[in-house]
Protein backbone atom coordinates (compact mmCIF):
# COMPACT_ATOMS: atom_id res chain seq x y z
CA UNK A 1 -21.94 66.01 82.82
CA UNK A 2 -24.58 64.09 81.01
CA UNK A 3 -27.20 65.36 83.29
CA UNK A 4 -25.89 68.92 82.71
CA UNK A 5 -25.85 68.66 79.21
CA UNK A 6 -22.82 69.24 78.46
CA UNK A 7 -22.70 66.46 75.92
CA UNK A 8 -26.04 67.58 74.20
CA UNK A 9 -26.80 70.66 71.06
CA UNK A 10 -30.49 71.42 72.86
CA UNK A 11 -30.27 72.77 75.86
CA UNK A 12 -34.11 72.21 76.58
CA UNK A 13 -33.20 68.15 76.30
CA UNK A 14 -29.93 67.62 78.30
CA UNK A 15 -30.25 64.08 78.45
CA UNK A 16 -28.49 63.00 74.96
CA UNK A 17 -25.19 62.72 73.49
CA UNK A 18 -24.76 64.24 69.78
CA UNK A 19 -21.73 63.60 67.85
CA UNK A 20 -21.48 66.86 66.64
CA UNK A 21 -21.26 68.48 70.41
CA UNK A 22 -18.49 65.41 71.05
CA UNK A 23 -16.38 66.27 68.31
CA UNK A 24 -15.41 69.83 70.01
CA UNK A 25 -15.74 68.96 73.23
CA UNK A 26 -13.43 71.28 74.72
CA UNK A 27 -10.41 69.73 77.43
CA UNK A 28 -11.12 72.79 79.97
CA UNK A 29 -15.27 71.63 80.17
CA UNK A 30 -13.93 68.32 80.88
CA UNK A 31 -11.09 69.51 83.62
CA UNK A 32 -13.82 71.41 85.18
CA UNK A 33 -16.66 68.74 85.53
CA UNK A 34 -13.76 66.18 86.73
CA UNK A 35 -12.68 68.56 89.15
CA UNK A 36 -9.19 67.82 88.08
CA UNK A 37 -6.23 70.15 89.01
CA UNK A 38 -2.78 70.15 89.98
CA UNK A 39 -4.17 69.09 93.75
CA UNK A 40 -6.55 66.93 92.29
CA UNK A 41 -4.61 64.81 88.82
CA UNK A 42 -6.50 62.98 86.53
CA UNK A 43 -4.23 60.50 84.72
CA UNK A 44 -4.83 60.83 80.71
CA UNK A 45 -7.09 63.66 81.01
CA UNK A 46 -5.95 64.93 77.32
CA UNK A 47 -6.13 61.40 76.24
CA UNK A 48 -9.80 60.60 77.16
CA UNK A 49 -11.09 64.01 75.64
CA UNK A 50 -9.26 63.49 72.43
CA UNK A 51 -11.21 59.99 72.82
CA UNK A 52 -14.27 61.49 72.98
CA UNK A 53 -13.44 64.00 69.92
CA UNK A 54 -13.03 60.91 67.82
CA UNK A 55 -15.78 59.17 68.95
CA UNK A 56 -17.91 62.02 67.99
CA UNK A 57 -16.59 62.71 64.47
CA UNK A 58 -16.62 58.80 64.10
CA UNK A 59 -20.81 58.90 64.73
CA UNK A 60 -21.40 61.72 62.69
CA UNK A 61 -19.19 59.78 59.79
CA UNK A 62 -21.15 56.99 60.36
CA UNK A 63 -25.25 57.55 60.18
CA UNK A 64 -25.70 54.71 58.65
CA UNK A 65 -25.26 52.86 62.07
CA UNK A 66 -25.90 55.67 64.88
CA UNK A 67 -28.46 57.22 63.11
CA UNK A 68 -30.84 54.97 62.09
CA UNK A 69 -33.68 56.41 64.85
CA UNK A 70 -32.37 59.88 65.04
CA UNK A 71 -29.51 62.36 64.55
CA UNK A 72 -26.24 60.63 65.18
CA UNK A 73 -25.43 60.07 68.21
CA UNK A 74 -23.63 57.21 70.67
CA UNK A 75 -27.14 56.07 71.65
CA UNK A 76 -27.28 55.14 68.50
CA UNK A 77 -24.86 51.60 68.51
CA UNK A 78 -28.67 50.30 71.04
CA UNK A 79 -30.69 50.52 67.37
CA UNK A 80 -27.58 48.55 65.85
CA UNK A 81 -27.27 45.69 68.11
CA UNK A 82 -31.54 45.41 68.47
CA UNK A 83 -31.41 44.98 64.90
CA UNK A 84 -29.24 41.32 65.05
CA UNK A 85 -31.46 39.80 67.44
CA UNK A 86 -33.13 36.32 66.77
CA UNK A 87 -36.02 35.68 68.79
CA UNK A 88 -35.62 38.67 71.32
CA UNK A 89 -32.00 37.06 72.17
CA UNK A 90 -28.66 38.79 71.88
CA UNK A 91 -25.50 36.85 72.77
CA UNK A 92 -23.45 38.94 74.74
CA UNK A 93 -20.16 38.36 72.22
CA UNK A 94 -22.43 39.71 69.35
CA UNK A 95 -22.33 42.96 71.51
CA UNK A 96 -18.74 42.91 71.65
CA UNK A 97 -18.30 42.74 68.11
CA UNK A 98 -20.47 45.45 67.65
CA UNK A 99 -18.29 47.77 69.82
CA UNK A 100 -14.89 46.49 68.64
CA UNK A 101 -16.06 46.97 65.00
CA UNK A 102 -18.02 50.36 65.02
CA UNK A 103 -16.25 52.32 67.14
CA UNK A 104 -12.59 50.12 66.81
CA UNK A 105 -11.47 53.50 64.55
CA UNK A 106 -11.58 55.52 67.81
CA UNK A 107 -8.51 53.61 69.68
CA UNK A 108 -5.23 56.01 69.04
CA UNK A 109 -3.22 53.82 66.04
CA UNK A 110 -1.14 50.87 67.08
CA UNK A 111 -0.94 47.15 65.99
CA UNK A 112 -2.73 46.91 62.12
CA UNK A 113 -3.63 43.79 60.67
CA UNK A 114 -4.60 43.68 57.27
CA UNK A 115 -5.38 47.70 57.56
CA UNK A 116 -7.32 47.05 60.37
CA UNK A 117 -6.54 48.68 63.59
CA UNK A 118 -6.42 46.58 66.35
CA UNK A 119 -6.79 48.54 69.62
CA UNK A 120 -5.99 47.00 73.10
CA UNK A 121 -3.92 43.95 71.29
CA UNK A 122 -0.43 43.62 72.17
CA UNK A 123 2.48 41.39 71.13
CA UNK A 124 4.33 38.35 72.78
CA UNK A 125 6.37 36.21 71.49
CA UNK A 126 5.00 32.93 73.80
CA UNK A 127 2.09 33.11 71.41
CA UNK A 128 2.24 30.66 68.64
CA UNK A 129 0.09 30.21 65.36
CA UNK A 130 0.65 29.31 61.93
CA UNK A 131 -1.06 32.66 60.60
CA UNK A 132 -0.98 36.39 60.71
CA UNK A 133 -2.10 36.39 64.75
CA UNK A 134 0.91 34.93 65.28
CA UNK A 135 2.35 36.63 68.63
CA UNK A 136 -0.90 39.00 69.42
CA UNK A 137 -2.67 39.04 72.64
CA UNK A 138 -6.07 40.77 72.13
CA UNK A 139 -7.39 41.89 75.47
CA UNK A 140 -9.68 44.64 74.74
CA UNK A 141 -10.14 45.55 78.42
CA UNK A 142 -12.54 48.95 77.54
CA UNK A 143 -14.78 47.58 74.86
CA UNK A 144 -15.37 44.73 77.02
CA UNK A 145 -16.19 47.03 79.70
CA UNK A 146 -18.14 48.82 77.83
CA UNK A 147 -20.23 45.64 76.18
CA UNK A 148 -20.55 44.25 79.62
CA UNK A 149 -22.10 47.50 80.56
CA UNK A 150 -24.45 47.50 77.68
CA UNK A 151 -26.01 44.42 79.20
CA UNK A 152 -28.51 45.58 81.36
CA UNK A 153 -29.71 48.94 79.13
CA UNK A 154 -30.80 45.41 76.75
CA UNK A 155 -31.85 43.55 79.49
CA UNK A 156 -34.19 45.99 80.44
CA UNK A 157 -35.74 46.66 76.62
CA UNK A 158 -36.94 43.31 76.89
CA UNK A 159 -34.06 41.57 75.33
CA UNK A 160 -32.40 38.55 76.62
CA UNK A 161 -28.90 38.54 76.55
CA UNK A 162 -26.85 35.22 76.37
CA UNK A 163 -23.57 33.86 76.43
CA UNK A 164 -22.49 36.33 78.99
CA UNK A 165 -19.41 34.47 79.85
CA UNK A 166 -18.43 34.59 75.91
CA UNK A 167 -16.64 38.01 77.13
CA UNK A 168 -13.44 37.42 79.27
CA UNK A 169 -12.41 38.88 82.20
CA UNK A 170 -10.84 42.50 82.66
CA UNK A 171 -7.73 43.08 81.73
CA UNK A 172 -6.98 45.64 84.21
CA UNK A 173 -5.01 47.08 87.34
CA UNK A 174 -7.19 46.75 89.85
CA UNK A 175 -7.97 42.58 88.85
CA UNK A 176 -4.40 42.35 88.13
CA UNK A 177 -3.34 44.16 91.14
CA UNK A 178 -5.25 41.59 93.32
CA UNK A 179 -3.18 38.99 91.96
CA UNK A 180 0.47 40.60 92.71
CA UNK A 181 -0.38 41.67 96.01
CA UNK A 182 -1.42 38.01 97.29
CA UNK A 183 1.89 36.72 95.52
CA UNK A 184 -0.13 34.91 92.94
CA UNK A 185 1.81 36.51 90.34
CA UNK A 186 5.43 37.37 91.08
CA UNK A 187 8.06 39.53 88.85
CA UNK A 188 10.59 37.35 87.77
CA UNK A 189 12.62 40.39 88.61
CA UNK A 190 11.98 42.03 91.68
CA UNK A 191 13.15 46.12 90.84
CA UNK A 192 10.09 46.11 87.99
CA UNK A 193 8.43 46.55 91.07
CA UNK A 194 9.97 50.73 91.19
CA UNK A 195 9.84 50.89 86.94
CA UNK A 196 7.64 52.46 85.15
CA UNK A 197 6.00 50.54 81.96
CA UNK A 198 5.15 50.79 78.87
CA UNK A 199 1.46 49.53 78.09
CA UNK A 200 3.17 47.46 75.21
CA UNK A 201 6.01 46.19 77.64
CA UNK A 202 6.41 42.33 78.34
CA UNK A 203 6.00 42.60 81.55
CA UNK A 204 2.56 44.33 81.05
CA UNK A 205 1.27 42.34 78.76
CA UNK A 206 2.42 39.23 80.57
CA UNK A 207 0.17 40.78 83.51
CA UNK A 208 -2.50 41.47 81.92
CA UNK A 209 -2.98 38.30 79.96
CA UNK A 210 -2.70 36.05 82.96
CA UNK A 211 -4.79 38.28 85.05
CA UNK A 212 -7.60 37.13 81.87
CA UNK A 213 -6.53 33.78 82.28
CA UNK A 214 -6.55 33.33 86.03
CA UNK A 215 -9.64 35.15 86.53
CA UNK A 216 -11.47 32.42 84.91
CA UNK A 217 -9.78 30.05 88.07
CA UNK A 218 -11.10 32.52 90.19
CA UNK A 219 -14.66 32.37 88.63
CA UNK A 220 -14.63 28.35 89.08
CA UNK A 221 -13.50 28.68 92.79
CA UNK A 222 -15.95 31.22 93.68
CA UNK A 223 -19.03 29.13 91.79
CA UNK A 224 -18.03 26.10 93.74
CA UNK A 225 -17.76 27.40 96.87
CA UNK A 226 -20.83 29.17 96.61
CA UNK A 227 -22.82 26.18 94.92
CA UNK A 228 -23.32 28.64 91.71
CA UNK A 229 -23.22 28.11 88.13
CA UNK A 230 -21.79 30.07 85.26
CA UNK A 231 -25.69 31.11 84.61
CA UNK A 232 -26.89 31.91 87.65
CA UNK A 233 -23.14 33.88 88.80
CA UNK A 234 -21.56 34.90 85.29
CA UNK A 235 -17.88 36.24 85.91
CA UNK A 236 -19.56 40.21 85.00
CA UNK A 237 -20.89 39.82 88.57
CA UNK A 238 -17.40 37.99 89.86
CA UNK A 239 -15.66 40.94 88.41
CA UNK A 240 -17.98 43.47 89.59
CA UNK A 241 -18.42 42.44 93.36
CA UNK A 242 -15.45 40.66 93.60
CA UNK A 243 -12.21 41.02 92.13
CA UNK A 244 -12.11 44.16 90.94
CA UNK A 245 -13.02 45.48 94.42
CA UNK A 246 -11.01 43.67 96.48
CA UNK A 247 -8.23 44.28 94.25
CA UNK A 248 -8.87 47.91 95.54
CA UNK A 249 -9.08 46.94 99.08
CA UNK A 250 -5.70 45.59 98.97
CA UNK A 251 -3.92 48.14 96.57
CA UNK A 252 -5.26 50.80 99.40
CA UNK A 253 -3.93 48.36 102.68
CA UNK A 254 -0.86 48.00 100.56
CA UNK A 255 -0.21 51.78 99.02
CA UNK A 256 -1.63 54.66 100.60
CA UNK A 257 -2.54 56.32 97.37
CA UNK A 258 -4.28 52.63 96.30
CA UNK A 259 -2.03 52.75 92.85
CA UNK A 260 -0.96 49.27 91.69
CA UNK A 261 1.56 47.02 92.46
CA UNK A 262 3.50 48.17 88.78
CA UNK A 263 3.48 51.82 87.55
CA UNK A 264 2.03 51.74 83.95
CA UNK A 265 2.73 54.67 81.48
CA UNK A 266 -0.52 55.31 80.46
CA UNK A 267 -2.61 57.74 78.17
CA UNK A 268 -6.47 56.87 79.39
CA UNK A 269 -7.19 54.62 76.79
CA UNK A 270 -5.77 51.50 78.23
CA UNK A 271 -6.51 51.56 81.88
């Protein structure tokens, strides 16, 4: 799609992404370059375009931050996060913030705090504090993908990015997957196993905050084994080259179809 151009106003310069071209992106463009179809599903199709319509009206709103080197565009948020280095450095969590801040208005509207929407932040009532995050779980699975993934474009500008393990692991099905099918995690009752749940269920959330939780274990186990350090094997690789794909080993031995051990109701902007 990218290469195609699809996502760019010139046709002579494919290789962009302007907000104005996002904004009406069209859901049959996107069903044809996914090659989706009633043999071939893609789960939230209608979810992820209206995702990228946002995103795009977002950056055009917003020049001020993804136009600072040229029309508005995604490419943009690079300029933004260059500007808050000290001494060539960019810790990895200032990346984050920069995601979960500028483009936080493009999550569909759940949990607010304060007027602030909160995105992939869910509530539980085992979490205890004696102020207004009382009983949320922030897990932000997709902007940390996403600011792990902005890594190595920085990386290879010349910037050196730090504090890579200041992002958590993945919250998502394929690292929590690995988890159920070992029988690390069990259901406390066994038929959730044929449900389908909500992404704001307790039984999700539960899942996906100790998948956070025991992927850090994971990391530890893996370092010592291998004689590593957080440095030289930060849990981005663990996740990348481990978990994630052996959690999609097993969902394939297990499943035949390689879905997850639970069925989540999901729109595409969770999972």
């Amino acid at each position: 799609m990218f290469a195609g151009g699809l996502f760019s106003r010139h046709a002579r310069t494919p290789f962009r992404v302007d907000a104005d071209v996002l904004a009406k992106l069209p859901l049959p463009a996107l069903t044809s370059a996914f090659q989706a179809s009633d043999a071939n599903p893609l789960l939230g199709l209608e979810g992820r375009t209206d995702l990228l319509q946002r995103l795009g009206r977002l950056v055009a709103a917003r020049a001020d931050i993804f136009g600072l080197q040229d029309t508005p565009r995604p490419g943009g948020l690079f300029d933004h996060i260059a500007a808050q280095a000290t001494d060539g450095a960019v810790p990895a969590p200032v990346i984050l913030s920069a995601v979960l801040n500028q483009l936080g208005p493009i999550w569909p509207s759940r949990l607010e705090l304060a007027g602030v929407p909160l995105g992939d932040c869910w509530r539980h009532p085992a979490i205890k504090t004696d102020d207004a995050t009382a009983g949320l779980v922030p897990l932000h699975k997709l902007s940390q993908w996403l600011s792990y993934s902005l890594i190595e474009p920085l990386q290879r500008a010349g910037f050196d990015v730090t504090d890579i393990d200041g992002l958590t692991g993945l919250a998502e099905y394929r690292n929590g997957g690995l988890f159920v099918d070992h029988g690390v995690l069990r259901l406390r009752d066994a038929a959730d196993a044929d449900r389908a749940h909500a992404v704001d269920s307790l039984v999700v959330v539960e899942w996906r905050a100790l998948t956070v939780a025991l992927l850090d274990r994971v990391a530890d186990l893996v370092r010592a084994k291998l004689g590593r350090t957080p440095d030289s094997l930060p849990l981005a690789s663990i996740l990348e080259g481990g978990t994630w794909a052996a959690g999609r080993a097993i969902a394939f031995a297990r499943r035949p179809d390689g879905s997850p051990p639970l069925k989540v109701i999901s729109d595409g902007t969770v999972f």
